[in-house]
PDB file of N, CA and C in Angstrom:
ATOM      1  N   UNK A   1     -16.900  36.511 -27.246  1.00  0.00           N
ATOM      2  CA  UNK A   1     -16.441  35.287 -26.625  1.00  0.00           C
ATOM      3  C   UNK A   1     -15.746  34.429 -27.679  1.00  0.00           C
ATOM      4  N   UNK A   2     -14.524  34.079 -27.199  1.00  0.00           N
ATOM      5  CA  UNK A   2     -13.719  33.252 -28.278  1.00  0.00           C
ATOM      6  C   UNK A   2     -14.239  31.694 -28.468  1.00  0.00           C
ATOM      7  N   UNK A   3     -14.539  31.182 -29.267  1.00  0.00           N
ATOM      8  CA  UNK A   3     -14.911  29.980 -29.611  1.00  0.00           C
ATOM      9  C   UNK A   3     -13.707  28.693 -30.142  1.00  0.00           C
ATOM     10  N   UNK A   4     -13.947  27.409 -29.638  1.00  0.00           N
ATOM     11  CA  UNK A   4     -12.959  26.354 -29.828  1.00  0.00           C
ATOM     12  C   UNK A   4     -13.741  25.651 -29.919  1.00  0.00           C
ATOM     13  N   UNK A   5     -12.544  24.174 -30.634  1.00  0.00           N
ATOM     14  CA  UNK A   5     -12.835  23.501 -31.446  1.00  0.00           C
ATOM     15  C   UNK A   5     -13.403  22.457 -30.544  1.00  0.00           C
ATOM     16  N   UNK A   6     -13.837  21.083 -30.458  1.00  0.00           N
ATOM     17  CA  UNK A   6     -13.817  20.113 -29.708  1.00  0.00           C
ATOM     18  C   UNK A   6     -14.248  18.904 -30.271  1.00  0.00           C
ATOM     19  N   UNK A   7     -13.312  17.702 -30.149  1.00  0.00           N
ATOM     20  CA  UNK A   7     -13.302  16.783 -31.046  1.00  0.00           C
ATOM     21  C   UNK A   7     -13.006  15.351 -30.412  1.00  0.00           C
ATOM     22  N   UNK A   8     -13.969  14.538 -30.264  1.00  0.00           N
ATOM     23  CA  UNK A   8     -14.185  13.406 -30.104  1.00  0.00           C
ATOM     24  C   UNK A   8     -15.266  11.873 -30.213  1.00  0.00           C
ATOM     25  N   UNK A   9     -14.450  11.307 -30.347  1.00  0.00           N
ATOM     26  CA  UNK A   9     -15.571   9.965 -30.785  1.00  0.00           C
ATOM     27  C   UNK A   9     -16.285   9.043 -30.462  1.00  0.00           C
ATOM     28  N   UNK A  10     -17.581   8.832 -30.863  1.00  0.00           N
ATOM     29  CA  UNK A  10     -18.972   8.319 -30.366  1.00  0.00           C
ATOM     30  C   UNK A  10     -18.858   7.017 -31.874  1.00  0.00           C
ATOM     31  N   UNK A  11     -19.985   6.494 -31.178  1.00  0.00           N
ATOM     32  CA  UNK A  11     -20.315   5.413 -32.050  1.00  0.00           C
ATOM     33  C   UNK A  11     -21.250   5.631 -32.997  1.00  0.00           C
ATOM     34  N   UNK A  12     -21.012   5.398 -34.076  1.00  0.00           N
ATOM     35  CA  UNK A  12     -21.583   5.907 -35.184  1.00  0.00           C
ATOM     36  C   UNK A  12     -23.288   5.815 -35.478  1.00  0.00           C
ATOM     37  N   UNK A  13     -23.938   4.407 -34.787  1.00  0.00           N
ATOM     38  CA  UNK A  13     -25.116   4.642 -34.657  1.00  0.00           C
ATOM     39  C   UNK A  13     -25.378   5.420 -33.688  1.00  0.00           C
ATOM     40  N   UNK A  14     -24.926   5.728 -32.223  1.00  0.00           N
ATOM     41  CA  UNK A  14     -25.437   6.112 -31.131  1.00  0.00           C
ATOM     42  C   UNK A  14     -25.650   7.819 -31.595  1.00  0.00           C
ATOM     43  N   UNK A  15     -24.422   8.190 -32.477  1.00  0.00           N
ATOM     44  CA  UNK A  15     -24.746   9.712 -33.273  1.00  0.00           C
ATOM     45  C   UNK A  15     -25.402   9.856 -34.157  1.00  0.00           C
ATOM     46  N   UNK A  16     -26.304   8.759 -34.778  1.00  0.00           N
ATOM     47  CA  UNK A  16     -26.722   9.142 -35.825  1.00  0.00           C
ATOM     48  C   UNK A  16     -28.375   9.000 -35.051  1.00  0.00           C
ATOM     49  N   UNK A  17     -28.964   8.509 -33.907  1.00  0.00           N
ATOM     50  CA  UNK A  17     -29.754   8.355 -33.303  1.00  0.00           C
ATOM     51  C   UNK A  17     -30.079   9.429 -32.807  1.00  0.00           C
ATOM     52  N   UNK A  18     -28.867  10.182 -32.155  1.00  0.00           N
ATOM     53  CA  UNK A  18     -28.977  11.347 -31.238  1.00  0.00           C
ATOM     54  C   UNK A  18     -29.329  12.527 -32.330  1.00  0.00           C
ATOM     55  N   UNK A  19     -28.791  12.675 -33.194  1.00  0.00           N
ATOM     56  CA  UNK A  19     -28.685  13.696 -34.383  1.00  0.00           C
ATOM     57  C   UNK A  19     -30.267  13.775 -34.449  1.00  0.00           C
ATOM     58  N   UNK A  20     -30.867  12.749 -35.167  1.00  0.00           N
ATOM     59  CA  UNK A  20     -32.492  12.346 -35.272  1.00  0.00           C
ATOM     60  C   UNK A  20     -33.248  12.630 -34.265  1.00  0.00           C
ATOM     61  N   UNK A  21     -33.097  12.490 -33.147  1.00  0.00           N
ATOM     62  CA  UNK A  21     -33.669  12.891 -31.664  1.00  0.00           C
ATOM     63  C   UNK A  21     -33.776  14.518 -32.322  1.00  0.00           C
ATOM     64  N   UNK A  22     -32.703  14.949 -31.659  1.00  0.00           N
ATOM     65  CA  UNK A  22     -32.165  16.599 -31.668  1.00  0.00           C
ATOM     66  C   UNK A  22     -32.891  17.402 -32.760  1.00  0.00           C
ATOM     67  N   UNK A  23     -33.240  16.531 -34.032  1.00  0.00           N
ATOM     68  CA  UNK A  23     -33.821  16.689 -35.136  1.00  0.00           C
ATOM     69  C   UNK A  23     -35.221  16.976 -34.939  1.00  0.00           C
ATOM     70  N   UNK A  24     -35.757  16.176 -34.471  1.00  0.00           N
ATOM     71  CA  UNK A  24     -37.478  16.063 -33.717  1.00  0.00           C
ATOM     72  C   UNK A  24     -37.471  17.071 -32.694  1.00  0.00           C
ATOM     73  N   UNK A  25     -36.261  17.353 -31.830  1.00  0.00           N
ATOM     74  CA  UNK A  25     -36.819  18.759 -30.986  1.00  0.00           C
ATOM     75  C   UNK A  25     -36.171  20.293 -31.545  1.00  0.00           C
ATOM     76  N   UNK A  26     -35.281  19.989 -33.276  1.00  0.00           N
ATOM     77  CA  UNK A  26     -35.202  21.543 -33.716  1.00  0.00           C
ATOM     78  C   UNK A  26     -33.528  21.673 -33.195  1.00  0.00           C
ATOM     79  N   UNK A  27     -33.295  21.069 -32.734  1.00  0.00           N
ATOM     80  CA  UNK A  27     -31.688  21.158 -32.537  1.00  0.00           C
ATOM     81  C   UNK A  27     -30.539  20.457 -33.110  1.00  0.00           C
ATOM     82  N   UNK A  28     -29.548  20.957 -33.015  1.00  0.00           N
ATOM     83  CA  UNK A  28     -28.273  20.389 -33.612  1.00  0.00           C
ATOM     84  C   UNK A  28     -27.512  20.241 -32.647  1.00  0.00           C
ATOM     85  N   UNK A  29     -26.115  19.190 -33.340  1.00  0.00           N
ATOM     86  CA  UNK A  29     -25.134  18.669 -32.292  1.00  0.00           C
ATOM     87  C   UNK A  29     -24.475  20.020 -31.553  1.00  0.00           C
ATOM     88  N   UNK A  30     -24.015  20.684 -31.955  1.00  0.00           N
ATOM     89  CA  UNK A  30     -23.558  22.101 -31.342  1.00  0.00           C
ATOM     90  C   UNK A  30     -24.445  22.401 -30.758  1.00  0.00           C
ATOM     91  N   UNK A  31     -25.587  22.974 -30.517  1.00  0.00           N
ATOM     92  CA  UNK A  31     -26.211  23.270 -29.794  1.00  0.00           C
ATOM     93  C   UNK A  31     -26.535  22.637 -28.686  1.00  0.00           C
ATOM     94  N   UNK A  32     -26.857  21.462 -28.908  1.00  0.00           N
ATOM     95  CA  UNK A  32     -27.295  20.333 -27.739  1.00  0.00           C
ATOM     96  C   UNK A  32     -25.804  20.642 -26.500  1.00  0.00           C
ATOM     97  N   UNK A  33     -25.106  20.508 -27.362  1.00  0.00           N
ATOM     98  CA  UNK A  33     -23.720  20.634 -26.543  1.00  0.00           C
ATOM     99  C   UNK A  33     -23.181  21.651 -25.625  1.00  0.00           C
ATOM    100  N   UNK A  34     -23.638  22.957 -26.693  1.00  0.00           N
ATOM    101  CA  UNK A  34     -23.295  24.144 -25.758  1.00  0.00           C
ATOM    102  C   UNK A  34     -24.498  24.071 -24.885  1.00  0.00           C
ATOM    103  N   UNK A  35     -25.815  23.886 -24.484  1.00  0.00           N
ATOM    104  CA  UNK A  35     -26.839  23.616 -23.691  1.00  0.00           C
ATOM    105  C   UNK A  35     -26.037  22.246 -22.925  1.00  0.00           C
ATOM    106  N   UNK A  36     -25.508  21.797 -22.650  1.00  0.00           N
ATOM    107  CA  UNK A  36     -25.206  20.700 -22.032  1.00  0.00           C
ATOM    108  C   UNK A  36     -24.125  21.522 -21.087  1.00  0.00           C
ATOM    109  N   UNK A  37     -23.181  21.989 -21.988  1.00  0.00           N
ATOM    110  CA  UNK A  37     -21.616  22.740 -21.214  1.00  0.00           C
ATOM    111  C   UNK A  37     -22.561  23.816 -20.108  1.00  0.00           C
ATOM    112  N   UNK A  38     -23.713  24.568 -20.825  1.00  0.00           N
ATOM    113  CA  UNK A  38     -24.032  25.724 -19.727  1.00  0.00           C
ATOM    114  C   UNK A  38     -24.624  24.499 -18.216  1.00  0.00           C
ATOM    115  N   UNK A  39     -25.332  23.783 -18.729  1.00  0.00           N
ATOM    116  CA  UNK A  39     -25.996  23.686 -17.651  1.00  0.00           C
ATOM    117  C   UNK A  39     -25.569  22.559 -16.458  1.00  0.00           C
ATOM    118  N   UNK A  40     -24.069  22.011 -17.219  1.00  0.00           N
ATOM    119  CA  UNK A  40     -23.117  21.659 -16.085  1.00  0.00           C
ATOM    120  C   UNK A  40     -22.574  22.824 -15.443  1.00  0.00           C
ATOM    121  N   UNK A  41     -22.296  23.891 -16.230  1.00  0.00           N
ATOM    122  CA  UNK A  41     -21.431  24.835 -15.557  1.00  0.00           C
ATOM    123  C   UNK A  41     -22.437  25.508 -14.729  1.00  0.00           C
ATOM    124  N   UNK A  42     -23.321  25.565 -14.641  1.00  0.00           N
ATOM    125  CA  UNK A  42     -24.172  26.369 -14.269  1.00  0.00           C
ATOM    126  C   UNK A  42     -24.887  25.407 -12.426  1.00  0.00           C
ATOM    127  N   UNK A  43     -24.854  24.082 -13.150  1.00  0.00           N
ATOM    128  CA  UNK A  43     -25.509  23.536 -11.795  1.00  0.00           C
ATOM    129  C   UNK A  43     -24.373  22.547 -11.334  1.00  0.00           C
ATOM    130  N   UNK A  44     -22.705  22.937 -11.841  1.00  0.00           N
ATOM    131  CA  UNK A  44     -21.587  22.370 -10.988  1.00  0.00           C
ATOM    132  C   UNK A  44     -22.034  21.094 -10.644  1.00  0.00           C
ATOM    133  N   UNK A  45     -22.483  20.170 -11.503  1.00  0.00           N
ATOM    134  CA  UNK A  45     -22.728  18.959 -11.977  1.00  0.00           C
ATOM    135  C   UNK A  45     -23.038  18.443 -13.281  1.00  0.00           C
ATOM    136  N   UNK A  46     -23.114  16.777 -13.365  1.00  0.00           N
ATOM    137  CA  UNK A  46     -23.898  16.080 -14.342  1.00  0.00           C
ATOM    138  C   UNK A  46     -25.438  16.617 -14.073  1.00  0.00           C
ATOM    139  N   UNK A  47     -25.775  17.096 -14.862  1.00  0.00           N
ATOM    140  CA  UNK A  47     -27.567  17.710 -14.759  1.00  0.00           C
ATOM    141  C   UNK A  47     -28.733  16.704 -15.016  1.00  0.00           C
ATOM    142  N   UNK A  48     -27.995  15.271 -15.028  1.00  0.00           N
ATOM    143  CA  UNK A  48     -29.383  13.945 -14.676  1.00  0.00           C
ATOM    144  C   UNK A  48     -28.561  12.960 -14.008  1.00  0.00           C
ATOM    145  N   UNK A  49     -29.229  12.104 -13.391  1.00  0.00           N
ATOM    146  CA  UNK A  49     -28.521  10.964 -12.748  1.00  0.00           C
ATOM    147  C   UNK A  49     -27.896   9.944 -13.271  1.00  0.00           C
ATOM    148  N   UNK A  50     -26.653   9.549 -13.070  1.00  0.00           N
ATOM    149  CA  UNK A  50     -26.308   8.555 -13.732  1.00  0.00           C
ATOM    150  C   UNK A  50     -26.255   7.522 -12.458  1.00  0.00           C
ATOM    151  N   UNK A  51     -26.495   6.032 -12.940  1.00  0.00           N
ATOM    152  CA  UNK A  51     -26.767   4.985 -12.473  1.00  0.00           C
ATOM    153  C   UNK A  51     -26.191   3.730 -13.301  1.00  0.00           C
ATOM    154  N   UNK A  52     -25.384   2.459 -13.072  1.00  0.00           N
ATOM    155  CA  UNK A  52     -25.508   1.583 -13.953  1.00  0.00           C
ATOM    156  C   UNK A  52     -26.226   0.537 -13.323  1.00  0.00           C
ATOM    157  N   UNK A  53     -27.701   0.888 -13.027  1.00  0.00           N
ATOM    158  CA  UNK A  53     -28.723   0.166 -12.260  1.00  0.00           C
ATOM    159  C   UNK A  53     -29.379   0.347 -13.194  1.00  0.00           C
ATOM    160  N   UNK A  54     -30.658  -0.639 -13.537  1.00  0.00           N
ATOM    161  CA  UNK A  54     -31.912  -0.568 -14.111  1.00  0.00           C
ATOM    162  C   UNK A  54     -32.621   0.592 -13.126  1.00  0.00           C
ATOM    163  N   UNK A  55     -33.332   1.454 -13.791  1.00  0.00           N
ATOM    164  CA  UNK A  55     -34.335   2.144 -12.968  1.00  0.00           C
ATOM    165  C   UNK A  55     -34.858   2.023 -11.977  1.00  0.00           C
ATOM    166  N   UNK A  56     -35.680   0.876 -11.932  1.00  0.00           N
ATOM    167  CA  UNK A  56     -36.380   0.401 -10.709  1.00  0.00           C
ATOM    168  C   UNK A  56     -35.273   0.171  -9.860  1.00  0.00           C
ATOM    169  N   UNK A  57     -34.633  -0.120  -9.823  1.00  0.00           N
ATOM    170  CA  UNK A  57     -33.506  -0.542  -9.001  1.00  0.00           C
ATOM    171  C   UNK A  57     -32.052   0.305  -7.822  1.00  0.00           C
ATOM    172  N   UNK A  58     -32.786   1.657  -8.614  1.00  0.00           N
ATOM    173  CA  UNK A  58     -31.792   3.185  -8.151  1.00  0.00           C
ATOM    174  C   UNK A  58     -32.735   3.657  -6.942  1.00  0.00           C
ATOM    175  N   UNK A  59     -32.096   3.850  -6.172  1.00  0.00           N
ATOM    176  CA  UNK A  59     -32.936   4.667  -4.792  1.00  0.00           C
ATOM    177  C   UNK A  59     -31.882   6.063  -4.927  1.00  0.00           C
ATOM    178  N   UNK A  60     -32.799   7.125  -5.049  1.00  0.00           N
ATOM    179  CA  UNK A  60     -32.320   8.744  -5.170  1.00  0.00           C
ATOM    180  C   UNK A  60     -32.083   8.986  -3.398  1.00  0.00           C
ATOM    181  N   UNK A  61     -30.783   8.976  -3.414  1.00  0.00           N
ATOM    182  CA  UNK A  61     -30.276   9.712  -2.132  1.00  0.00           C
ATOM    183  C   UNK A  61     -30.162  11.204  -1.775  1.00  0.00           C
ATOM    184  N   UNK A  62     -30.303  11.368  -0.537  1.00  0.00           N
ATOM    185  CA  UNK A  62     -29.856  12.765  -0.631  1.00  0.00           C
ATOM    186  C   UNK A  62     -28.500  13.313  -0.472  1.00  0.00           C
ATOM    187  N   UNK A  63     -28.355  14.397  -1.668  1.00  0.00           N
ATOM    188  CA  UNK A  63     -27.095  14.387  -1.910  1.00  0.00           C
ATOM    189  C   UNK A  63     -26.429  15.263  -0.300  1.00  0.00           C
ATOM    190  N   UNK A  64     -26.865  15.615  -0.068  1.00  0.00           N
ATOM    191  CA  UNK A  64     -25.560  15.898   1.163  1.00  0.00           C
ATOM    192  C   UNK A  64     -25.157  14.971   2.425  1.00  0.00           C
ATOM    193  N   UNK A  65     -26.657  13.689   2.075  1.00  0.00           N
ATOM    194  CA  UNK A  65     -25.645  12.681   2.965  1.00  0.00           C
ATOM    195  C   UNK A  65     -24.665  12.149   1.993  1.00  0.00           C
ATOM    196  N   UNK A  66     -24.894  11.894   0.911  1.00  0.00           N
ATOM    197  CA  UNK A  66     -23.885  10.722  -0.001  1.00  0.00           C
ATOM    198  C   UNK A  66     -22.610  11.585   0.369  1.00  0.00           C
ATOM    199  N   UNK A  67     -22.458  13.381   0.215  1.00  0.00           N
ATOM    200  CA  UNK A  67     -21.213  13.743  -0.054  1.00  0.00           C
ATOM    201  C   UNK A  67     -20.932  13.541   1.584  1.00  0.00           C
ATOM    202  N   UNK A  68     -21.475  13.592   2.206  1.00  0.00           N
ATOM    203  CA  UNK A  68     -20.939  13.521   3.675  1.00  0.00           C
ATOM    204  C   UNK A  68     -20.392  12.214   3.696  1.00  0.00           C
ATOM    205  N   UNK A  69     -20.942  11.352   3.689  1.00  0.00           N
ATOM    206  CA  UNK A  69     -20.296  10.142   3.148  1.00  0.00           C
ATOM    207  C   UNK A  69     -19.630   9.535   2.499  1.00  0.00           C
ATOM    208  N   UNK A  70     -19.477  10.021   1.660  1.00  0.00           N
ATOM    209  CA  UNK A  70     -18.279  10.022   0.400  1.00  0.00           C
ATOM    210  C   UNK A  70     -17.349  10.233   0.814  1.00  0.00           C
ATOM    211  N   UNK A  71     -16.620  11.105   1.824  1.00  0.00           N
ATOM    212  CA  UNK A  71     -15.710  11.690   2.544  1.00  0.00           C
ATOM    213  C   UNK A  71     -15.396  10.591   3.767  1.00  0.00           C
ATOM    214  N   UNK A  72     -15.603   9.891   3.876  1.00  0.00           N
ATOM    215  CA  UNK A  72     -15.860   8.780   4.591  1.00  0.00           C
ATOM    216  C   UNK A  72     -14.701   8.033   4.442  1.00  0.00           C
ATOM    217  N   UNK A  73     -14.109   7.260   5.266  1.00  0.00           N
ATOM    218  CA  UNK A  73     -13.369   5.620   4.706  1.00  0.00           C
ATOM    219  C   UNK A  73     -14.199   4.397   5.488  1.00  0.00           C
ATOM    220  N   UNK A  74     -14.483   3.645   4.544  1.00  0.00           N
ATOM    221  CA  UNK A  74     -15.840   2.438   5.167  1.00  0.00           C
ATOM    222  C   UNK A  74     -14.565   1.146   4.340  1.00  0.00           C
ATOM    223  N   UNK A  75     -14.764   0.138   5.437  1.00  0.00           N
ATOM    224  CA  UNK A  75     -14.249  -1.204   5.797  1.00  0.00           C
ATOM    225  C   UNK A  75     -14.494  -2.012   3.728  1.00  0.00           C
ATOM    226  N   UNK A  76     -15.621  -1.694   3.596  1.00  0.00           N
ATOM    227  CA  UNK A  76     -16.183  -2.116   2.289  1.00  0.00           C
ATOM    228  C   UNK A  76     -17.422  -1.796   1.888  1.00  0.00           C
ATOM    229  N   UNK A  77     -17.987  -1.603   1.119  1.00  0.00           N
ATOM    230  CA  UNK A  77     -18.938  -0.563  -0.073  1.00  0.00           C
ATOM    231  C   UNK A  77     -20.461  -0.992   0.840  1.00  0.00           C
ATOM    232  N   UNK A  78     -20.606  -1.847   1.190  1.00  0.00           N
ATOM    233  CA  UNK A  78     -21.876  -2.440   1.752  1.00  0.00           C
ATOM    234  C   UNK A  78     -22.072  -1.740   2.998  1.00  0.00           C
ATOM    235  N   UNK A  79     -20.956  -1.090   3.853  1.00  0.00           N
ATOM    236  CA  UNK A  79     -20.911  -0.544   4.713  1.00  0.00           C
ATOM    237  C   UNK A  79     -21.889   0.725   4.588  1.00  0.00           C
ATOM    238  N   UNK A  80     -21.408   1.488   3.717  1.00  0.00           N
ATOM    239  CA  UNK A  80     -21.218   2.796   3.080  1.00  0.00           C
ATOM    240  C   UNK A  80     -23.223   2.935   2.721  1.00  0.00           C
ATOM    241  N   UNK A  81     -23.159   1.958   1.892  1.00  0.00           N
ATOM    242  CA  UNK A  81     -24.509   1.394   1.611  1.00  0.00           C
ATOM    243  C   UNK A  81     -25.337   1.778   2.761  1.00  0.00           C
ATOM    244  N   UNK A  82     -24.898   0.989   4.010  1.00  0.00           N
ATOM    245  CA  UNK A  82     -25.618   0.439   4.970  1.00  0.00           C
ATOM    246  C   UNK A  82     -25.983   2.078   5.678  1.00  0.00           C
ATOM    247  N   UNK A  83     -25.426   2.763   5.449  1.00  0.00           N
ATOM    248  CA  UNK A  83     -25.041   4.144   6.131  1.00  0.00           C
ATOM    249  C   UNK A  83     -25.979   4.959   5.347  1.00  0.00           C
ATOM    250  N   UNK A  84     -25.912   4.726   4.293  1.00  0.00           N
ATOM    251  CA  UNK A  84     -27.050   5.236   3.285  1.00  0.00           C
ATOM    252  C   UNK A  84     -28.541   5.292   3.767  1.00  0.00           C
ATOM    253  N   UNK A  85     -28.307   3.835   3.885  1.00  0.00           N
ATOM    254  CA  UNK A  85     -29.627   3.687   4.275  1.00  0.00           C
ATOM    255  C   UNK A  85     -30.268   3.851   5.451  1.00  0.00           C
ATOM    256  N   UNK A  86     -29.537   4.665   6.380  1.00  0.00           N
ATOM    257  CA  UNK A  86     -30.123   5.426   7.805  1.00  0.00           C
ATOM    258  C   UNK A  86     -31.084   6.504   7.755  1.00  0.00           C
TER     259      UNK A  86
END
């Protein structure tokens, strides 16, 4: 398998945090990464939830209403919401 390069920039504490993490479980930045690439490719998603909600504050939907919904055109977002919440 041919291997490439990949190159981009993080904030210098937020990598030097993560490095230290990765460190405590035995891993490196390459690695973490190629474990990251498989297991998007693998589960044809982000493989945790992203939210820009505080925790408490995220209600886990089920994903085949959201995508059913998603596909949707709603008047405005509260709508969409509101539909959610059926």
């Amino acid at each position: 398998m041919a291997k490439v390069n990949i190159n981009f920039k993080v904030d210098k504490e937020d990598k030097q945090e993560f490095e230290k993490n990765l460190d405590e479980m035995g891993l490196n930045l390459t690695t973490a990464f190629n474990m990251f690439i498989k297991k998007v490719n693998q589960e044809k998603g982000i493989p945790f939830k992203l939210t820009a909600k505080p925790e408490s504050m995220v209600v886990d939907y089920d994903s085949k209403k959201v995508l059913e919904i998603s596909q949707r055109v709603f008047d405005d977002y509260s709508e969409a919401f509101e539909e959610l919440a059926r």
